[in-house]
Protein backbone atom coordinates (compact mmCIF):
# COMPACT_ATOMS: atom_id res chain seq x y z
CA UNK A 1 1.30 92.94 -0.73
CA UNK A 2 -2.47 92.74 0.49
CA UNK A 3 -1.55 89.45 2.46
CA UNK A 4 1.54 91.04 4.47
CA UNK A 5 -0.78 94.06 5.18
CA UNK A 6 -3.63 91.40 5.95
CA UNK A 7 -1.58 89.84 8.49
CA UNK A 8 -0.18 93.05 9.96
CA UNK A 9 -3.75 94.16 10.94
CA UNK A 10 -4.57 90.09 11.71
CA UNK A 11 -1.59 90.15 14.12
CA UNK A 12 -2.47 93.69 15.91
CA UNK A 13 -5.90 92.75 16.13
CA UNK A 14 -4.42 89.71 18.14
CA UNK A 15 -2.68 91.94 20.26
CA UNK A 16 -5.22 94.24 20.82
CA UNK A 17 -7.48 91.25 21.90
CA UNK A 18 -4.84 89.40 24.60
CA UNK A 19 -4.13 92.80 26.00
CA UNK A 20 -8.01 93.59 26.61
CA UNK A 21 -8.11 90.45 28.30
CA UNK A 22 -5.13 90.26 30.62
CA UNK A 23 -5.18 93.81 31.80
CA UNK A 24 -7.87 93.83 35.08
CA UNK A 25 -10.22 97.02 35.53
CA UNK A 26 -9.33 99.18 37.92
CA UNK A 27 -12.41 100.20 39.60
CA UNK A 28 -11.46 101.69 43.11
CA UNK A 29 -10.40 105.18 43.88
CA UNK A 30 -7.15 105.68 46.53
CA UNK A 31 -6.86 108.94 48.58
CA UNK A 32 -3.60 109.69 50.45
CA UNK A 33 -4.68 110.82 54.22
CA UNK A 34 -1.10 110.69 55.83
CA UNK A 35 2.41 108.96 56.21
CA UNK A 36 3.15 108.07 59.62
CA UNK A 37 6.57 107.88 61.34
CA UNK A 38 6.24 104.35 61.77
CA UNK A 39 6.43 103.60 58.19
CA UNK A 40 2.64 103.06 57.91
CA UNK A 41 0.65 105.04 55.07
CA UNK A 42 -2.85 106.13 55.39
CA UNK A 43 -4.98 106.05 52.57
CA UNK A 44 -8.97 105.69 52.03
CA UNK A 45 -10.07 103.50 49.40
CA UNK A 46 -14.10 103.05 47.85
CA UNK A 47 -15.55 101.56 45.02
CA UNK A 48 -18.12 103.02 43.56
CA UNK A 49 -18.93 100.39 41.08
CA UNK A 50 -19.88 98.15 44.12
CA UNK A 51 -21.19 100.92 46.54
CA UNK A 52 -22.18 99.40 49.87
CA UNK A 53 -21.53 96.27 48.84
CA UNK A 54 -17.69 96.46 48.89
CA UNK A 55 -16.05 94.61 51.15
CA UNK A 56 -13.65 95.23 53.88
CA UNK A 57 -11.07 91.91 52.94
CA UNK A 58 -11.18 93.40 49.30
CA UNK A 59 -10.41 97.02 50.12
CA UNK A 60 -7.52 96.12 51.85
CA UNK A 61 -6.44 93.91 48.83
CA UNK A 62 -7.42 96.77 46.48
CA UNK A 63 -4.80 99.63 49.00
CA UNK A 64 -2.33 97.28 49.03
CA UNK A 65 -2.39 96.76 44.65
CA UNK A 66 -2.50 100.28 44.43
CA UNK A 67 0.91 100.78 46.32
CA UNK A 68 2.54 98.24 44.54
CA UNK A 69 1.56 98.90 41.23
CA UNK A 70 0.67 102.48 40.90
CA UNK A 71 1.50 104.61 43.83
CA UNK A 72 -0.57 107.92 45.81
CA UNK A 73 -0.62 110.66 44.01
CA UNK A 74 0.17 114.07 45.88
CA UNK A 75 -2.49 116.38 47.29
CA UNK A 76 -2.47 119.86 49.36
CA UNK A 77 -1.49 117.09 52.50
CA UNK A 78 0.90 114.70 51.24
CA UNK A 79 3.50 114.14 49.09
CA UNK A 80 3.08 111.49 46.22
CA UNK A 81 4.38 108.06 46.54
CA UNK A 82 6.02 106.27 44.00
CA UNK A 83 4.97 102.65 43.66
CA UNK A 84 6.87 100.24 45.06
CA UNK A 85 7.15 97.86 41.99
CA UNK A 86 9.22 100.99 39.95
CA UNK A 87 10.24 98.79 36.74
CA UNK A 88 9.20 95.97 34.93
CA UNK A 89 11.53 93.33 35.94
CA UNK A 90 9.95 94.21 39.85
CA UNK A 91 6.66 93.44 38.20
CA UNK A 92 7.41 90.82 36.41
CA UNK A 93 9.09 88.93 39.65
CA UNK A 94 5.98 89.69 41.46
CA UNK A 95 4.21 88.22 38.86
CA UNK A 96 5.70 84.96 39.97
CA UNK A 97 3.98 84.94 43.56
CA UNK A 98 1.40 87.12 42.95
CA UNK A 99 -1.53 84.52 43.35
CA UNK A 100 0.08 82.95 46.44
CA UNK A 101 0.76 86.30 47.51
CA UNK A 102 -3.19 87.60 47.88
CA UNK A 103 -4.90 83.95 48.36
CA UNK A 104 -6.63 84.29 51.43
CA UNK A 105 -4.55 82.92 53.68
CA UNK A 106 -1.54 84.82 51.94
CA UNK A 107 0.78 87.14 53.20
CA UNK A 108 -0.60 90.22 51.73
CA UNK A 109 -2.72 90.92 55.56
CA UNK A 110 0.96 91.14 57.60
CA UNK A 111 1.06 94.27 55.69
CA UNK A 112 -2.30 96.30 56.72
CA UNK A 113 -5.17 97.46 58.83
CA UNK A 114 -7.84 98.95 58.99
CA UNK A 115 -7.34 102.57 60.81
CA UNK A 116 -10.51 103.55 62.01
CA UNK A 117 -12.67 101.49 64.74
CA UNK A 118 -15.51 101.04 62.30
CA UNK A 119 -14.87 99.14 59.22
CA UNK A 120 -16.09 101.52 56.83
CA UNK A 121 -18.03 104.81 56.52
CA UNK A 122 -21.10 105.37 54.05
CA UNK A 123 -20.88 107.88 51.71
CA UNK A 124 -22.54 109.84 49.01
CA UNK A 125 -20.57 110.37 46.29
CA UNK A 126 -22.16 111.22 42.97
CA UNK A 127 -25.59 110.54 44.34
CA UNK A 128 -24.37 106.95 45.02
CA UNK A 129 -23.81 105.59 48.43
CA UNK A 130 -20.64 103.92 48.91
CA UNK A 131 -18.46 102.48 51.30
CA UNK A 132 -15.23 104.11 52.28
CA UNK A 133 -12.39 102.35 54.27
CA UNK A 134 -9.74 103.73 56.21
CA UNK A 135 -6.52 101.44 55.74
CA UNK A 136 -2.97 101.33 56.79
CA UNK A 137 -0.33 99.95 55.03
CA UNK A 138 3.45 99.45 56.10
CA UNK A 139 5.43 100.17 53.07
CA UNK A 140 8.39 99.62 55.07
CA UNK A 141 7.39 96.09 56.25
CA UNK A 142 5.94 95.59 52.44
CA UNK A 143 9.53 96.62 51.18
CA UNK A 144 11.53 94.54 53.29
CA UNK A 145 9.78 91.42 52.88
CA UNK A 146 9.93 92.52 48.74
CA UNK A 147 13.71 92.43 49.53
CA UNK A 148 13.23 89.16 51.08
CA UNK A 149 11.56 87.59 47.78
CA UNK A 150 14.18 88.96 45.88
CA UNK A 151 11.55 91.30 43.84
CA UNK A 152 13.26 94.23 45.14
CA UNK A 153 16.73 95.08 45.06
CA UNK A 154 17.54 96.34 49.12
CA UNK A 155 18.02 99.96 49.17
CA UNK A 156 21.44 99.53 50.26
CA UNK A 157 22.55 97.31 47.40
CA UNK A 158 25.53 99.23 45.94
CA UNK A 159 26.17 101.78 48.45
């Protein structure tokens, strides 16, 4: 009896360790601004962790993770928006072309931009400066060419 139990706690221990490894900290904070009629969604994005020393290329990489994976939540402005990778299958197909997808010469810039003329504002937050960037993101353009990779399903599919 005290080796099943042994290996019970051996074998969630193991678990416990691979997921603490795999899973990647999420250290940036989204805010919805506004969803324009040309598909594109506003958001601002800052790290606080790396203050003035986050960079525009990962911001933009950081917005665009956040749509696909977790969504915007809602605020007095906006309504929330779902993520665009809804189940587990869609995340496990991106999976597959993730990497390729966000090298630097990847698609993963088609999709965004930064919306104001400077590249980022300083801020205080919590008595720490920090950078915050403006980015847009087509969803709609991000959706279709989903679609295209077969990671979605098109929104049409069984109409």
């Amino acid at each position: 009896m005290k080796t099943i139990l042994g290996s019970k706690y051996y074998l969630f221990a193991l678990v416990l360790l691979f997921s603490a490894c795999s899973s990647r900290d999420i250290t940036y904070n989204v805010n919805a601004i506004s969803f324009e009629g040309d598909g594109y969604l506003i958001v601002e994005i800052w790290n606080e962790n790396e203050g003035t020393d986050y960079e525009p290329e990962q911001a933009l990489k950081d917005a665009l993770n956040n749509i696909l994976y977790f969504g915007v939540l809602s605020n007095n402005k906006f309504t929330a928006q779902k993520p665009l990778l809804l189940t587990e299958e869609n995340r496990n197909n991106f999976k597959k072309i993730e990497n390729e997808f966000f090298k630097n010469d990847g698609d993963w810039s088609k999709f965004l931009r930064m919306s104001s003329s400077k590249a980022a504002i300083t801020q205080n937050l919590n008595q720490k400066e920090v950078k915050v960037y403006q980015v847009s993101i087509s969803k709609d353009l991000l959706r279709k060419y989903l679609e295209e990779q077969n990671i979605l399903n098109p929104i049409t599919k069984g109409f």
